[in-house]
C-alpha atoms as a PDB file:
ATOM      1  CA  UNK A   1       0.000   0.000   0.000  1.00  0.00           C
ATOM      2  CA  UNK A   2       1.403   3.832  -0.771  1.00  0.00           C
ATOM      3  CA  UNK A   3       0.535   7.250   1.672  1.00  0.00           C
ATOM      4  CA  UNK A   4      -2.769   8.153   0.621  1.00  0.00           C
ATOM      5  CA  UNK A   5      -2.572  11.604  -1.065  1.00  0.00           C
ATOM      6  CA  UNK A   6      -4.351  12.966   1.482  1.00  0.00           C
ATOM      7  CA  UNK A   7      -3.402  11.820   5.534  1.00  0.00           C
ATOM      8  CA  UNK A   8      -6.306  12.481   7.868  1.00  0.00           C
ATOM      9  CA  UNK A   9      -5.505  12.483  11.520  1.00  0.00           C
ATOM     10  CA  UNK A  10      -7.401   9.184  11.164  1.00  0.00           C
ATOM     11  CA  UNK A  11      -4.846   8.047   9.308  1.00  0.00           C
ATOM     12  CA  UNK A  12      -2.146   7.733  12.070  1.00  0.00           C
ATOM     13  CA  UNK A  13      -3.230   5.933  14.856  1.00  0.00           C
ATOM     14  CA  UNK A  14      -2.185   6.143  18.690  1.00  0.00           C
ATOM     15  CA  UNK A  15      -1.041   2.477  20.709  1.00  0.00           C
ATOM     16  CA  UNK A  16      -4.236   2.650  22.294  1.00  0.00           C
ATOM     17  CA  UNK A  17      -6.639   2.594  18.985  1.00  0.00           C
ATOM     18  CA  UNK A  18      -4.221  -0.091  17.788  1.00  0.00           C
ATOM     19  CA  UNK A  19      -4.515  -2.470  20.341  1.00  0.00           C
ATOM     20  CA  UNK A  20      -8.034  -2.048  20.233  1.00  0.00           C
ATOM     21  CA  UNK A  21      -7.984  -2.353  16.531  1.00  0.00           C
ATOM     22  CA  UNK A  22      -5.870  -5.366  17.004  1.00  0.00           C
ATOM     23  CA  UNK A  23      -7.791  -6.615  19.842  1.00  0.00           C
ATOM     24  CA  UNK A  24      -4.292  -7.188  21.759  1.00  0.00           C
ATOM     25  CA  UNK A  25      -3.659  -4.946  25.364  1.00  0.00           C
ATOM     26  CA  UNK A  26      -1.512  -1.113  24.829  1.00  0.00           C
ATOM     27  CA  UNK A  27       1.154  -3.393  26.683  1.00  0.00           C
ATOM     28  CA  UNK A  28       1.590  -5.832  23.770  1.00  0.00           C
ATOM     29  CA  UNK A  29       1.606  -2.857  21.552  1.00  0.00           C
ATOM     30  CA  UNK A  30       4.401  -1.396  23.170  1.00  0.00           C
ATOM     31  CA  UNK A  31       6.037  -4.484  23.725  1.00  0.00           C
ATOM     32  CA  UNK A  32       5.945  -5.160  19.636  1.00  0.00           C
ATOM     33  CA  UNK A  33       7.612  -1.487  19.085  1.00  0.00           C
ATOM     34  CA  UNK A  34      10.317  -1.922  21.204  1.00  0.00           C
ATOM     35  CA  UNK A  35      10.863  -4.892  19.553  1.00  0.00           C
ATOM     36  CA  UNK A  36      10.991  -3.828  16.343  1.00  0.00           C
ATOM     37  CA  UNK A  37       7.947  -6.564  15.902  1.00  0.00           C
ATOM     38  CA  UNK A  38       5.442  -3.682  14.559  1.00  0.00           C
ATOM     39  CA  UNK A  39       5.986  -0.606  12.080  1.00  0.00           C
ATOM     40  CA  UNK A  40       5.970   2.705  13.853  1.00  0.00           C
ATOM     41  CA  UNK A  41       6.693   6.451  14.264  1.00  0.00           C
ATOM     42  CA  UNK A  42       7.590   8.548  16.807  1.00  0.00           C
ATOM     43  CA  UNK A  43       6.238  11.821  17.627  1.00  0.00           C
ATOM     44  CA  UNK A  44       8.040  12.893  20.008  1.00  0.00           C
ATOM     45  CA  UNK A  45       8.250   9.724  22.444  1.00  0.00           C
ATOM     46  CA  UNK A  46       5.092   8.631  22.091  1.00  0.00           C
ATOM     47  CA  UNK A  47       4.754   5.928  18.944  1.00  0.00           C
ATOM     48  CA  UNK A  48       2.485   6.570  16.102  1.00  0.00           C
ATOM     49  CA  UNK A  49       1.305   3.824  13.634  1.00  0.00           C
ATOM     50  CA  UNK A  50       0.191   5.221   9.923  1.00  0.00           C
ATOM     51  CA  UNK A  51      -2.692   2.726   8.536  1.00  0.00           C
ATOM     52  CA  UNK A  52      -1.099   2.160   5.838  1.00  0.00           C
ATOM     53  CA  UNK A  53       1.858   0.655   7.396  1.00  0.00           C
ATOM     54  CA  UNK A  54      -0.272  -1.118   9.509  1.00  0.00           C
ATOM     55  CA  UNK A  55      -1.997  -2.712   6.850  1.00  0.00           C
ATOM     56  CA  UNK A  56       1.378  -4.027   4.430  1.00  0.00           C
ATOM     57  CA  UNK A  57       2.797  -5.097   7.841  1.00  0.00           C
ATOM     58  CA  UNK A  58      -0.121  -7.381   8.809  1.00  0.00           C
ATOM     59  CA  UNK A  59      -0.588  -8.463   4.946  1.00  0.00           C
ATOM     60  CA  UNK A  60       2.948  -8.993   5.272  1.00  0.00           C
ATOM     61  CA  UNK A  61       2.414 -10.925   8.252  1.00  0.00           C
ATOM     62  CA  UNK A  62      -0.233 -13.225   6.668  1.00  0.00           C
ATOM     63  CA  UNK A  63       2.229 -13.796   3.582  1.00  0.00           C
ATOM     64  CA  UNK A  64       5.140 -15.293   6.115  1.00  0.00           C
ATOM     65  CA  UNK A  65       2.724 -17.668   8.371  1.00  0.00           C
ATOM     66  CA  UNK A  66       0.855 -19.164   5.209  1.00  0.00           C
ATOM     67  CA  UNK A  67       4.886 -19.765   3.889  1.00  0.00           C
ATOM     68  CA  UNK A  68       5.324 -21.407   7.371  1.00  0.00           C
ATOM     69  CA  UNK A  69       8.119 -18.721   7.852  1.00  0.00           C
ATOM     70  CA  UNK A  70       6.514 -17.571  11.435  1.00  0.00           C
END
């Protein structure tokens, strides 16, 4: 996936609407970032995650465990 022309603050989403997204706890999200599990940016300190990121790492994701790679 490619950054949408536009970027909505919708677009970039905080730990906490991940791990609901991902139904996983803000702990596992952080977890992930610092280790490098999970695509991120950093405002500041605080980690941001654009969607469309997100979305190539978990198809990414998919890819690897139906290749038995995971």
């Amino acid at each position: 996936m490619t950054i949408p022309k536009q970027i909505t603050p919708k677009d970039i989403l905080s730990a906490e609407q991940l791990a609901e997204l991902l139904s996983v706890s803000k702990d596992t999200i952080y977890s992930m970032v610092q280790q490098h599990k999970i695509p991120c940016r950093r405002i500041g300190k605080q980690p941001r995650f654009p969607i469309w990121l997100i979305i190539d790492w978990f198809n990414d994701s998919a890819n690897l465990l139906e290749k038995g790679q995971v």
